[in-house]
C-alpha atoms as a PDB file:
ATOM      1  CA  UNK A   1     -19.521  28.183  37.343  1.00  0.00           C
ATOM      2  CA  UNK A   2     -21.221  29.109  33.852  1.00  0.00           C
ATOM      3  CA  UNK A   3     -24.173  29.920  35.456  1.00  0.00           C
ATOM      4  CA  UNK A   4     -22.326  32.470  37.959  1.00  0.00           C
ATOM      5  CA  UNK A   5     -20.464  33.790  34.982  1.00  0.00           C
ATOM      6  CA  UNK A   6     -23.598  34.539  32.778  1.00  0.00           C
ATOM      7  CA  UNK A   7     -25.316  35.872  36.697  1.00  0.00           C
ATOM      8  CA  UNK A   8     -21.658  38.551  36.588  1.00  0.00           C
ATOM      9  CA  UNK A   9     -22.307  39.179  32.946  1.00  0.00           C
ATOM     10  CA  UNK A  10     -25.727  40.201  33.571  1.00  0.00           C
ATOM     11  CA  UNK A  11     -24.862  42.296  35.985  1.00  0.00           C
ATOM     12  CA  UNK A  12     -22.245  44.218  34.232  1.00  0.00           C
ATOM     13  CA  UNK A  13     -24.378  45.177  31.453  1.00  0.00           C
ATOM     14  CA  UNK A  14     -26.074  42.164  29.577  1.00  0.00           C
ATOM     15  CA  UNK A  15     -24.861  40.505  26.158  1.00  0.00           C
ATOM     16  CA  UNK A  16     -23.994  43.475  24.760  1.00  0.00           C
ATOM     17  CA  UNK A  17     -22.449  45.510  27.010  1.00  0.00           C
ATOM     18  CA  UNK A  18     -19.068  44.757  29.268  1.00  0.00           C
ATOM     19  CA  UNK A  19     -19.923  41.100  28.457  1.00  0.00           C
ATOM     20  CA  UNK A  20     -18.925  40.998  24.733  1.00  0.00           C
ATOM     21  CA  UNK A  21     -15.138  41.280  25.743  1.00  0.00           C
ATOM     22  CA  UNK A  22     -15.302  40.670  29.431  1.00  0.00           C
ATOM     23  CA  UNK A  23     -17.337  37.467  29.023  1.00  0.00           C
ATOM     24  CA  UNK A  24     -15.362  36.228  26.052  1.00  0.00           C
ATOM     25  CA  UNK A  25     -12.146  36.377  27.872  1.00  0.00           C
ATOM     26  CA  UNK A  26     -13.852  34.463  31.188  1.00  0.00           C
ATOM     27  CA  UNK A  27     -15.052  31.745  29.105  1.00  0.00           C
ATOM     28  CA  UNK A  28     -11.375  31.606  27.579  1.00  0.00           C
ATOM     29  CA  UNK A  29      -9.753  31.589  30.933  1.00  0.00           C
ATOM     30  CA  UNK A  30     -12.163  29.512  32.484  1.00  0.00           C
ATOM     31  CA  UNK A  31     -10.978  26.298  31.028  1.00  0.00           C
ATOM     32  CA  UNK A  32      -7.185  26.811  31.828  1.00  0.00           C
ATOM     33  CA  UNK A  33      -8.667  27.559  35.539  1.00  0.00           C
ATOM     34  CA  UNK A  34     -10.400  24.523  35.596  1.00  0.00           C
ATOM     35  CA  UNK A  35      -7.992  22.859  35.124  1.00  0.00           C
ATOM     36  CA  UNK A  36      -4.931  24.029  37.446  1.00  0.00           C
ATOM     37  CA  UNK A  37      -7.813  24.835  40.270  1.00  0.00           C
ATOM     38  CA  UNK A  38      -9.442  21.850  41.484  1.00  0.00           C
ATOM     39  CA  UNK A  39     -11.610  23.445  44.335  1.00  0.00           C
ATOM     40  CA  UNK A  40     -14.797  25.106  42.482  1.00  0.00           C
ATOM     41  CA  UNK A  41     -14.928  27.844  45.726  1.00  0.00           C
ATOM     42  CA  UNK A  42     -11.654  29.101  45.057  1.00  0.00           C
ATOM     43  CA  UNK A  43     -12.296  28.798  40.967  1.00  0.00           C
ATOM     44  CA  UNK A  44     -15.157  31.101  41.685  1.00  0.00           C
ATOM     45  CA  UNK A  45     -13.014  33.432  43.760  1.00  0.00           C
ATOM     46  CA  UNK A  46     -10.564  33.997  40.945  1.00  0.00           C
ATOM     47  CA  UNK A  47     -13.310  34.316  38.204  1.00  0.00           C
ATOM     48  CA  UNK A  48     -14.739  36.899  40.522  1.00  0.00           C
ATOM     49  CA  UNK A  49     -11.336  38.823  41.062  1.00  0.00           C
ATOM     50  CA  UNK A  50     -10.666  38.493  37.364  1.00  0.00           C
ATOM     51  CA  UNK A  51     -13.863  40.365  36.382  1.00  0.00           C
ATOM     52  CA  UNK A  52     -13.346  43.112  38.742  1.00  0.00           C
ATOM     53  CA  UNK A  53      -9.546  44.053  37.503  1.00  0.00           C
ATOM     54  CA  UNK A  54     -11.120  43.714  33.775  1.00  0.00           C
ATOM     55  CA  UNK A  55     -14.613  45.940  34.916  1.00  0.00           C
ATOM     56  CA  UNK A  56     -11.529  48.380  36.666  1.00  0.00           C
ATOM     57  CA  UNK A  57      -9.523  48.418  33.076  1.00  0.00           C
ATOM     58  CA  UNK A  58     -13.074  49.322  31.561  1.00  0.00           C
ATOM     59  CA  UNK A  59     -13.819  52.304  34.372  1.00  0.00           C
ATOM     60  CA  UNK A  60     -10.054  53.129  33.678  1.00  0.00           C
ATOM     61  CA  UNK A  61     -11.061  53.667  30.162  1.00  0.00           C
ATOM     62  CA  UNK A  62     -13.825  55.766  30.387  1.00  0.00           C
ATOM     63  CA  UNK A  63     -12.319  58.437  32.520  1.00  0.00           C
ATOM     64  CA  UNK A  64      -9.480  58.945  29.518  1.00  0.00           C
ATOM     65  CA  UNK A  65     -11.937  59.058  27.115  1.00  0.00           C
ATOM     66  CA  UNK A  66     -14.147  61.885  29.251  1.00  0.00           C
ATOM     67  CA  UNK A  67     -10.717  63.647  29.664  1.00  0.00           C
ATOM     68  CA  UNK A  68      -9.874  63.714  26.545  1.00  0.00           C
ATOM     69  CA  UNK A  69     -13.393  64.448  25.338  1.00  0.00           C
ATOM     70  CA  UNK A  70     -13.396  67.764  27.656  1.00  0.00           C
ATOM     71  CA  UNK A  71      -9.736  68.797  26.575  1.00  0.00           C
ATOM     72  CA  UNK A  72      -9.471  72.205  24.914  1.00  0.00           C
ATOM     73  CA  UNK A  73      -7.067  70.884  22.110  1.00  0.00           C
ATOM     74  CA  UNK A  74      -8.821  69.968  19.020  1.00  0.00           C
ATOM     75  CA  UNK A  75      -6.475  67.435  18.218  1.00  0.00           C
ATOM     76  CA  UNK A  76      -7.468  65.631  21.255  1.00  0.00           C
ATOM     77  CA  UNK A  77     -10.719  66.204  21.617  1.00  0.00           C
ATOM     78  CA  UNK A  78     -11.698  65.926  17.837  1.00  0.00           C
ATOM     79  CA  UNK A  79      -9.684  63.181  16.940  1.00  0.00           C
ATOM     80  CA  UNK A  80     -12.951  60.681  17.191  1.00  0.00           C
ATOM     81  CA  UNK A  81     -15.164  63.032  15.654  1.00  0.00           C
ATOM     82  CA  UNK A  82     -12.477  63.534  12.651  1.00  0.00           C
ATOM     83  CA  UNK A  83     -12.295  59.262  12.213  1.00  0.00           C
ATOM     84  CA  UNK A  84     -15.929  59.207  11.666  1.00  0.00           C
ATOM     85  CA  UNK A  85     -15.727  62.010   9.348  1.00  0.00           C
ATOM     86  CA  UNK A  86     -13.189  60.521   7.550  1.00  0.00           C
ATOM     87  CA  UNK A  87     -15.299  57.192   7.406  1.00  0.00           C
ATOM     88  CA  UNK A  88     -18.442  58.916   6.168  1.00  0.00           C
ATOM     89  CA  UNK A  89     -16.008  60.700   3.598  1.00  0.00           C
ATOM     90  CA  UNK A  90     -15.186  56.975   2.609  1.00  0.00           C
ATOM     91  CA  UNK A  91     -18.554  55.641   2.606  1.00  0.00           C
ATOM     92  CA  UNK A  92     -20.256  58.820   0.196  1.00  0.00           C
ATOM     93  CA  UNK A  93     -17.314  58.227  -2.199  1.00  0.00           C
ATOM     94  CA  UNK A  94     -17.920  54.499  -2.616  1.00  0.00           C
ATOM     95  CA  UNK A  95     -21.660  54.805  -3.187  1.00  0.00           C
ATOM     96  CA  UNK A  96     -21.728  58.022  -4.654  1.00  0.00           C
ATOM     97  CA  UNK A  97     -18.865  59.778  -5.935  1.00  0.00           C
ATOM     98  CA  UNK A  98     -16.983  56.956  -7.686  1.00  0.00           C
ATOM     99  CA  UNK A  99     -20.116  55.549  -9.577  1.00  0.00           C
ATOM    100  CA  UNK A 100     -21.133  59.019 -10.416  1.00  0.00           C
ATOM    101  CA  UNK A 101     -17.750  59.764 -11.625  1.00  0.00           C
ATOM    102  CA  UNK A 102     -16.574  56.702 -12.952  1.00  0.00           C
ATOM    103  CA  UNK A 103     -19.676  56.933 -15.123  1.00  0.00           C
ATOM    104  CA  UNK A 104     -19.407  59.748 -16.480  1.00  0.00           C
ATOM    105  CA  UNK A 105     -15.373  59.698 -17.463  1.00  0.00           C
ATOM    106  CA  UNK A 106     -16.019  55.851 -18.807  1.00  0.00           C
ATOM    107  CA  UNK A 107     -18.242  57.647 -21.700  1.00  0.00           C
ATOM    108  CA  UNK A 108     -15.246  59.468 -23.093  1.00  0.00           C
ATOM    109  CA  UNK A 109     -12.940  56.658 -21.632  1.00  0.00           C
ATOM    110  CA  UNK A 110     -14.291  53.373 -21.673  1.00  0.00           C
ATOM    111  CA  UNK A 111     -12.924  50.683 -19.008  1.00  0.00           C
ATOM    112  CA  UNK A 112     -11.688  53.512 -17.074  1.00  0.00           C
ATOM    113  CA  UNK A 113     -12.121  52.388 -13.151  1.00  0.00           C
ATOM    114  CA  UNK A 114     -12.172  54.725 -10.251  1.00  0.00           C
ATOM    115  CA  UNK A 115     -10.062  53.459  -6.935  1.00  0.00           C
ATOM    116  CA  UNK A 116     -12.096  51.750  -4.596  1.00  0.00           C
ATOM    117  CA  UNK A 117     -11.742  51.446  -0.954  1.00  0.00           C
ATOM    118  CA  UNK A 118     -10.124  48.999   0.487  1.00  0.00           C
ATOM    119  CA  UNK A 119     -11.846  46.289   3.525  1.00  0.00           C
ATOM    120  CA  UNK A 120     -10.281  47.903   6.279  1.00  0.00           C
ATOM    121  CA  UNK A 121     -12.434  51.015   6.039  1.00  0.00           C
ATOM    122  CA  UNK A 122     -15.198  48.643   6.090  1.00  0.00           C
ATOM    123  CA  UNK A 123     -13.968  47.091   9.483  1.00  0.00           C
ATOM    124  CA  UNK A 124     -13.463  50.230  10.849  1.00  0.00           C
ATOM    125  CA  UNK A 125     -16.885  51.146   9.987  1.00  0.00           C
ATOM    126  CA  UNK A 126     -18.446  48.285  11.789  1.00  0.00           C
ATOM    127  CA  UNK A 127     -16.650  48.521  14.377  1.00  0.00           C
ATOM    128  CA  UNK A 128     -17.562  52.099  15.226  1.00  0.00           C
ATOM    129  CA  UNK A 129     -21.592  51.467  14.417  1.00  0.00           C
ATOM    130  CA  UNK A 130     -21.712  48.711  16.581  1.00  0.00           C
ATOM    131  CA  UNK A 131     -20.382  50.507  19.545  1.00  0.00           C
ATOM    132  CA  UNK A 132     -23.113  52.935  18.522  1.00  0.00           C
ATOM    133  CA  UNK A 133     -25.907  50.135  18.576  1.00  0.00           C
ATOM    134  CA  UNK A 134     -24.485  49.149  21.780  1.00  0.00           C
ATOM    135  CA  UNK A 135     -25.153  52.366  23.149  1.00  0.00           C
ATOM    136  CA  UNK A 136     -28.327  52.169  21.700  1.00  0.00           C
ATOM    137  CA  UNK A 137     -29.040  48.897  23.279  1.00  0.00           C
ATOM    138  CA  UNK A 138     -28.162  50.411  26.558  1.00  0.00           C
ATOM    139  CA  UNK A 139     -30.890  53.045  26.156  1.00  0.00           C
ATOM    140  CA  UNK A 140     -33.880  50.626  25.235  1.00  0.00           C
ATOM    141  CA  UNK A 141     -32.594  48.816  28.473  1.00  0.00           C
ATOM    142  CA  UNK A 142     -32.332  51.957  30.594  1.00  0.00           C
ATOM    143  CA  UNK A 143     -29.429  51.351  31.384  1.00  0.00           C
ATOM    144  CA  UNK A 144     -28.016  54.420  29.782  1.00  0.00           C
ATOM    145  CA  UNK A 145     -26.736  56.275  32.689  1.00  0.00           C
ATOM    146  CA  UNK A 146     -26.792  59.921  30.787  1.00  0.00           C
ATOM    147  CA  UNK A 147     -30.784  59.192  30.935  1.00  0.00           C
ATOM    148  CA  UNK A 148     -30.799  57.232  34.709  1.00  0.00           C
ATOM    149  CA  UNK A 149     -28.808  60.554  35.682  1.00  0.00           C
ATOM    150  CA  UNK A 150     -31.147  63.443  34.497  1.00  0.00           C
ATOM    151  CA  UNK A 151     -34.337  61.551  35.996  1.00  0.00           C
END
């Protein structure tokens, strides 16, 4: 059954794509399915269904987020754009502006601190570049289906 998971996972987009949460959840479930299902053909089955209602969700998804990419409100279209704005905003003033700063008002006030920004920027950050080096991963696959569509 691991190997037909890992054979699905494959096929919706390798160990970084669908997999990450898709396949986590499977190998959650699959224990608790294993358990209460006894036959492996009708274990299978369910796995099966299971992945297609979560690979649904995920299509689901995608057709908000090219709705709301296309919609002629700025607030809905630009809210993405404006997080990683705000992120890079948050980024330049930890390495740059509150050193700089800090710096320079510590001469005339010594053990003077500027704020600093919290973790939670941090995981936001992360989380947003590794969707990006996901989509990267996808195009060194060719997989990217912007690319597989203008060919």
């Amino acid at each position: 059954m691991v190997a037909a998971l890992g054979a699905i996972g494959a096929l919706l987009g390798g160990a970084g794509g669908a997999v990450g949460v898709v396949g986590k959840l499977a190998e959650a479930v699959f224990p608790i399915v294993d358990r209460l299902i006894p036959d492996p053909n009708k274990k299978q089955q369910l796995m099966a269904e299971l992945l297609e209602t979560l690979a649904k969700f995920d299509l689901g998804q995608l057709e908000v987020n090219k709705a709301e990419a296309q919609h002629a409100s700025i607030f809905v279209a630009g809210w993405r754009p404006f997080i990683g704005w705000v992120l890079g905003v948050g980024v330049a003033y930890s390495f740059l502006l509150a050193p700089v700063v800090g710096g320079i008002v510590s001469i005339w006030r010594p053990g003077f601190a500027m704020p600093v920004v919290d973790g939670h920027l941090w995981e936001l950050i992360f989380a947003m570049l590794g969707m990006g080096a996901l989509r990267s991963f996808d195009k060194l696959r060719a997989t990217d289906t912007k690319a597989n569509t203008k060919r």
